[in-house]
C-alpha atoms as a PDB file:
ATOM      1  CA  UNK A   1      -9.879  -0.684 -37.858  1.00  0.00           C
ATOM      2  CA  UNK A   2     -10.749  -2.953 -35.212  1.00  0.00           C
ATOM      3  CA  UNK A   3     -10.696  -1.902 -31.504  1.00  0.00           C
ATOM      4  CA  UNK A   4      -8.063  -3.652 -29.474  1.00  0.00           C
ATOM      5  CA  UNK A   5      -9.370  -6.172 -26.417  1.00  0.00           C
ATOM      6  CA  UNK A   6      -9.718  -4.541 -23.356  1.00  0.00           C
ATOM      7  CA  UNK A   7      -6.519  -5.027 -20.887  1.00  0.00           C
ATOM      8  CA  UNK A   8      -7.173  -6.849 -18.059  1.00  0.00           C
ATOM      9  CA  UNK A   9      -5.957  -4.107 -15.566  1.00  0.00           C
ATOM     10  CA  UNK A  10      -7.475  -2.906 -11.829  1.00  0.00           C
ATOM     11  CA  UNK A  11      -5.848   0.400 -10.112  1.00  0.00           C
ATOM     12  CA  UNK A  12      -5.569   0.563  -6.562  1.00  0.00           C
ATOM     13  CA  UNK A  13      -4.624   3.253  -3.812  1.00  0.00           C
ATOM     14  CA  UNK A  14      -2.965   2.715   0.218  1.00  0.00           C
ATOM     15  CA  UNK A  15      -2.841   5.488   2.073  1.00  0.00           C
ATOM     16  CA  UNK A  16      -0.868   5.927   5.473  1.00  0.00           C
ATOM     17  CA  UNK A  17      -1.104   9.844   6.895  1.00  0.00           C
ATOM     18  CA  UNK A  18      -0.071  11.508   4.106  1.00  0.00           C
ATOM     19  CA  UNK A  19       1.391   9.150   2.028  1.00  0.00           C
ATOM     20  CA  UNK A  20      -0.532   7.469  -1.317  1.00  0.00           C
ATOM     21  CA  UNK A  21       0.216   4.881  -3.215  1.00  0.00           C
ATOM     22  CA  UNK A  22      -0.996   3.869  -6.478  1.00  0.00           C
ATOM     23  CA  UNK A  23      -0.776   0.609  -7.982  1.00  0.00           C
ATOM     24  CA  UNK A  24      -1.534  -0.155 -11.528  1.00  0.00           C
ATOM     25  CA  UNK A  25      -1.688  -4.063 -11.515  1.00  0.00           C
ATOM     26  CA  UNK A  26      -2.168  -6.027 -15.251  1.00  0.00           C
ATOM     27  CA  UNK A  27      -1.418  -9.464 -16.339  1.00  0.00           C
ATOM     28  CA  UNK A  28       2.713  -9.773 -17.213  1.00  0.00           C
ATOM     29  CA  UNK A  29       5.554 -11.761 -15.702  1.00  0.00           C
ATOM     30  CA  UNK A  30       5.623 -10.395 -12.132  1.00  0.00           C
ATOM     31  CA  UNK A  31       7.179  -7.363 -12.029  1.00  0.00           C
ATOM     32  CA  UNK A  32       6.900  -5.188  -9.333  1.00  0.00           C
ATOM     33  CA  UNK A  33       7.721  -1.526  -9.842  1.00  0.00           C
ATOM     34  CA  UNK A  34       7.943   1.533  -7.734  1.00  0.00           C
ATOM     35  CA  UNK A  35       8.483   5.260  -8.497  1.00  0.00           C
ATOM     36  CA  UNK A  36      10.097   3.006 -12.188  1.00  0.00           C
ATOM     37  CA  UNK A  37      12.298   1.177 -10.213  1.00  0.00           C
ATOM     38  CA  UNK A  38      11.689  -2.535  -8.564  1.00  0.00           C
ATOM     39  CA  UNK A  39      10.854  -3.059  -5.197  1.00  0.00           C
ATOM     40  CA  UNK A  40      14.197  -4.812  -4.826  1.00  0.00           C
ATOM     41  CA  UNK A  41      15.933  -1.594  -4.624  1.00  0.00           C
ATOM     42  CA  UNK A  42      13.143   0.517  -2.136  1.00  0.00           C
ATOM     43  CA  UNK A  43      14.733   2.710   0.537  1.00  0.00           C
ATOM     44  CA  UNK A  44      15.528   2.701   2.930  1.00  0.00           C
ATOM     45  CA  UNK A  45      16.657  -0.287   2.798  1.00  0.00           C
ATOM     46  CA  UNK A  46      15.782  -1.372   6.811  1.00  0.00           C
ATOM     47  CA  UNK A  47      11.988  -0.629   5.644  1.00  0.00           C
ATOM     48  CA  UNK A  48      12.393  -2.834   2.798  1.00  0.00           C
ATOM     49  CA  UNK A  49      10.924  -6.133   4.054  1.00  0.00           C
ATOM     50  CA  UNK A  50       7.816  -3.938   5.299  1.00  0.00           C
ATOM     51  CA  UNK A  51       7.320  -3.418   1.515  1.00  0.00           C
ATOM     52  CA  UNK A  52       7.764  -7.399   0.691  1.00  0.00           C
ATOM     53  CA  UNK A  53       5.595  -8.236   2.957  1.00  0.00           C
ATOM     54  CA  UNK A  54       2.336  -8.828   1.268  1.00  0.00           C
ATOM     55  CA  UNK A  55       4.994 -11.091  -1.290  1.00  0.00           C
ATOM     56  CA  UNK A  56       6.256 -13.059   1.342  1.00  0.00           C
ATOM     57  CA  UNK A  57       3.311 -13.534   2.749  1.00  0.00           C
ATOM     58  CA  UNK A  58       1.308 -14.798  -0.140  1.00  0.00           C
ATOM     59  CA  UNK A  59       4.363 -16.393  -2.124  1.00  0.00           C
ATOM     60  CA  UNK A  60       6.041 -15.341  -5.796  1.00  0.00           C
ATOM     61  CA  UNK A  61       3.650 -18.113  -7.555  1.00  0.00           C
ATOM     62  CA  UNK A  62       0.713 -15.630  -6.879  1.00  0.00           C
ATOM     63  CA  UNK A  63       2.383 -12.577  -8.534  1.00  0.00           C
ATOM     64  CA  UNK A  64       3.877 -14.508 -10.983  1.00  0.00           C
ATOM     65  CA  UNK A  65       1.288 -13.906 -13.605  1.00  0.00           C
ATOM     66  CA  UNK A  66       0.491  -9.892 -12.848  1.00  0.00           C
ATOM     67  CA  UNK A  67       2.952  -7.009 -13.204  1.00  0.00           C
ATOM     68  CA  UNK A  68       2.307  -4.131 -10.679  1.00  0.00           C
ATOM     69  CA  UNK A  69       3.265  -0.591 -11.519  1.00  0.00           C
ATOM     70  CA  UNK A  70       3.274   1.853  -7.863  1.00  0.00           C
ATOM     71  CA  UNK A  71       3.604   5.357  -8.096  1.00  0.00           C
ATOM     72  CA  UNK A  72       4.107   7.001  -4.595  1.00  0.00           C
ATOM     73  CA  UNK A  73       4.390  10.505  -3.735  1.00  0.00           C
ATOM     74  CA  UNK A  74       3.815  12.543   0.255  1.00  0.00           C
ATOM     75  CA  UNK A  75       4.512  11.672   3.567  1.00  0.00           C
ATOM     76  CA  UNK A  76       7.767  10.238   4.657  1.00  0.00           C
ATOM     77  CA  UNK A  77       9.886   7.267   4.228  1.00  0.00           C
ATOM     78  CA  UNK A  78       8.011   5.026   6.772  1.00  0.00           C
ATOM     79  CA  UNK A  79       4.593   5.931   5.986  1.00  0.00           C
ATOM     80  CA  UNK A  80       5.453   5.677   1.885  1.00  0.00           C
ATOM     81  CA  UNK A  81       6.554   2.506   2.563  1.00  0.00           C
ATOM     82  CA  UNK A  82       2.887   1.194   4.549  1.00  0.00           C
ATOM     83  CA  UNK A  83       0.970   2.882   1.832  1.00  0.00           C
ATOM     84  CA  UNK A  84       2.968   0.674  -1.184  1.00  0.00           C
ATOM     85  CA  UNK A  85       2.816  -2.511   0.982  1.00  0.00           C
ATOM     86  CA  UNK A  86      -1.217  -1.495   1.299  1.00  0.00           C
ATOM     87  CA  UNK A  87      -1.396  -0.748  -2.148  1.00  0.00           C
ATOM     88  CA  UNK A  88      -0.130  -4.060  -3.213  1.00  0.00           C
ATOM     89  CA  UNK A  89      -2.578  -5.996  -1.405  1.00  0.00           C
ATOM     90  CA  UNK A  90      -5.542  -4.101  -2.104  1.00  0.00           C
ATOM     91  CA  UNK A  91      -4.422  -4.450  -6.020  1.00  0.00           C
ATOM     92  CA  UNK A  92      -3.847  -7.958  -5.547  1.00  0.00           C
ATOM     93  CA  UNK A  93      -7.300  -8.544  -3.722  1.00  0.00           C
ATOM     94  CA  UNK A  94      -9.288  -6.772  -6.681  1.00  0.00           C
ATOM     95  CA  UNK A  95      -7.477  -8.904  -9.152  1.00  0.00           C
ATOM     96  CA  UNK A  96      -8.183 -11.893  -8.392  1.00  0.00           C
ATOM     97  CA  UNK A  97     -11.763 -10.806  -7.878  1.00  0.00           C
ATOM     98  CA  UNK A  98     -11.800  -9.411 -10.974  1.00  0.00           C
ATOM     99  CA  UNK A  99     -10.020 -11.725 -13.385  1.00  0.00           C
ATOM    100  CA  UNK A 100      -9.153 -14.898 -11.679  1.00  0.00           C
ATOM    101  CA  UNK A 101     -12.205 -17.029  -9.151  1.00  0.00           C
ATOM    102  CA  UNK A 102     -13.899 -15.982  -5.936  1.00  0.00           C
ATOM    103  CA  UNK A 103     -12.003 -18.775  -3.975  1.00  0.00           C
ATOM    104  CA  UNK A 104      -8.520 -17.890  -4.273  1.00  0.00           C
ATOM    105  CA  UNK A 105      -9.403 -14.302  -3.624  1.00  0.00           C
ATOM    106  CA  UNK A 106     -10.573 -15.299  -0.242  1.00  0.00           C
ATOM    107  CA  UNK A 107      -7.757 -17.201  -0.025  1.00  0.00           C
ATOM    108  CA  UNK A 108      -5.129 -14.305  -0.035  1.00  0.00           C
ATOM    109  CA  UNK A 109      -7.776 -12.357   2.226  1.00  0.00           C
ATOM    110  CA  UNK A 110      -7.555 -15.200   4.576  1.00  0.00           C
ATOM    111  CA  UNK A 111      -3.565 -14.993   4.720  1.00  0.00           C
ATOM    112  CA  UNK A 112      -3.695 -11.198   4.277  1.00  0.00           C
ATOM    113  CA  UNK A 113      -6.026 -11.105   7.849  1.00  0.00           C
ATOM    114  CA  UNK A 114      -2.915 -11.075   9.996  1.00  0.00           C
ATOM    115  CA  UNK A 115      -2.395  -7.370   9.886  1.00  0.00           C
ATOM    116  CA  UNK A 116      -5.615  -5.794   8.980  1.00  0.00           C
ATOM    117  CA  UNK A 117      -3.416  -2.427   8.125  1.00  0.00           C
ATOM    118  CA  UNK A 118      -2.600  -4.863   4.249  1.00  0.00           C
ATOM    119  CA  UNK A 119      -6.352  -4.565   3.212  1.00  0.00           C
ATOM    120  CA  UNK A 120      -7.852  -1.854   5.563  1.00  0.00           C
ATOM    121  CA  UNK A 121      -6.274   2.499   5.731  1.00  0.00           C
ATOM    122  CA  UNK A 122      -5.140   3.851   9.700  1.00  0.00           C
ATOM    123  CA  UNK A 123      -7.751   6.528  10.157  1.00  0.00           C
ATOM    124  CA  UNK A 124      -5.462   7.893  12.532  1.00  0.00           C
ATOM    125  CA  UNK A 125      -4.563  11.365  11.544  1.00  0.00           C
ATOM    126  CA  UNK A 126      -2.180  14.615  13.015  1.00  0.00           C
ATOM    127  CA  UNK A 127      -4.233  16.602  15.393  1.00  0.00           C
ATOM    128  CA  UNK A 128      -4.033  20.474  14.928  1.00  0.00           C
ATOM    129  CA  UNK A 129      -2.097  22.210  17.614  1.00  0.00           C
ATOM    130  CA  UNK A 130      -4.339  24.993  19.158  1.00  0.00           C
ATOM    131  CA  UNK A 131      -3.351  28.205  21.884  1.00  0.00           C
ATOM    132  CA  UNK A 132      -2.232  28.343  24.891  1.00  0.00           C
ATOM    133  CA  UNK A 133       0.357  25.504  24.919  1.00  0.00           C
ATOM    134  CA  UNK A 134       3.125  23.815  22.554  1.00  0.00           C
ATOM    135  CA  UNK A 135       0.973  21.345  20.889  1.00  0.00           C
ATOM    136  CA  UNK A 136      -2.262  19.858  20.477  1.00  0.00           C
ATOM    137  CA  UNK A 137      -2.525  18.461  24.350  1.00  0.00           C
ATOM    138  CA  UNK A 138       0.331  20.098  25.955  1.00  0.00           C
ATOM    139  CA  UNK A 139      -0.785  23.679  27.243  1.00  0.00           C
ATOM    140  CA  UNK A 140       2.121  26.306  28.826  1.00  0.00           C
ATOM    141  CA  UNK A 141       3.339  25.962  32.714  1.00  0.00           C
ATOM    142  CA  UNK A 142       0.858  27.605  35.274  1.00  0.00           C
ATOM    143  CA  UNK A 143       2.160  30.093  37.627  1.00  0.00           C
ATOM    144  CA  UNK A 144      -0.100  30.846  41.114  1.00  0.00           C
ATOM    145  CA  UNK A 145       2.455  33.955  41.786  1.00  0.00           C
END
């Protein structure tokens, strides 16, 4: 029996605080699915064109020939919703590097440059709260008497 030809697939993560995203991107008719639904129907809804972005951006002709399959799980609603829109362009990116030619992967970077949070993760993480105060700055009144 002969083995099948490899699929032309890449799989690539966004991350924002606690939130991941992973995006399993093949060749297909340009669907884009998250959590098995499409992205049409993300919540909530308000947050929705933060998700489209990276589409709207680069135009439907470029994801017309690659289906994209996110699954998404921790953090919140906002910071789900930068980790997807991260995960698409980073899957995108590696695509076209992978598959398609060197000069309209620089192309999308090029476009994709506008907001460096598309290609590149927010280091910025929750600092731990220590004594002597509320939080991680804030420390309890001081009394002289």
């Amino acid at each position: 029996m002969a083995t099948p030809a490899p699929k032309e697939s890449v799989q690539c993560f966004g991350r924002k605080k606690n939130a991941v995203a992973v995006t399993h991107c093949k060749r297909g008719r340009g669907l884009i699915k998250v959590n098995g639904s499409p992205i049409e129907l993300v919540k909530p809804e308000i947050l929705r064109y933060k998700a489209f972005e990276p589409v709207l951006l680069l135009g439907r002709h470029r994801f017309a020939g690659v289906d994209m399959r996110i699954r998404v799980s921790g953090g919140g609603h906002t910071s789900q919703i930068y980790a997807i829109r991260q995960s698409i362009a980073k899957a995108l990116v590696a695509f076209y590097q992978k598959y398609v030619d060197e000069q309209s992967k620089q192309e999308i970077k090029n476009v994709l440059a506008y907001d460096r949070t598309l290609l590149v993760a927010d280091p910025r993480r929750c600092e731990p709260k220590k004594f002597g105060g509320r939080g991680a700055r804030s420390r309890f009144q001081k009394s002289y008497r």
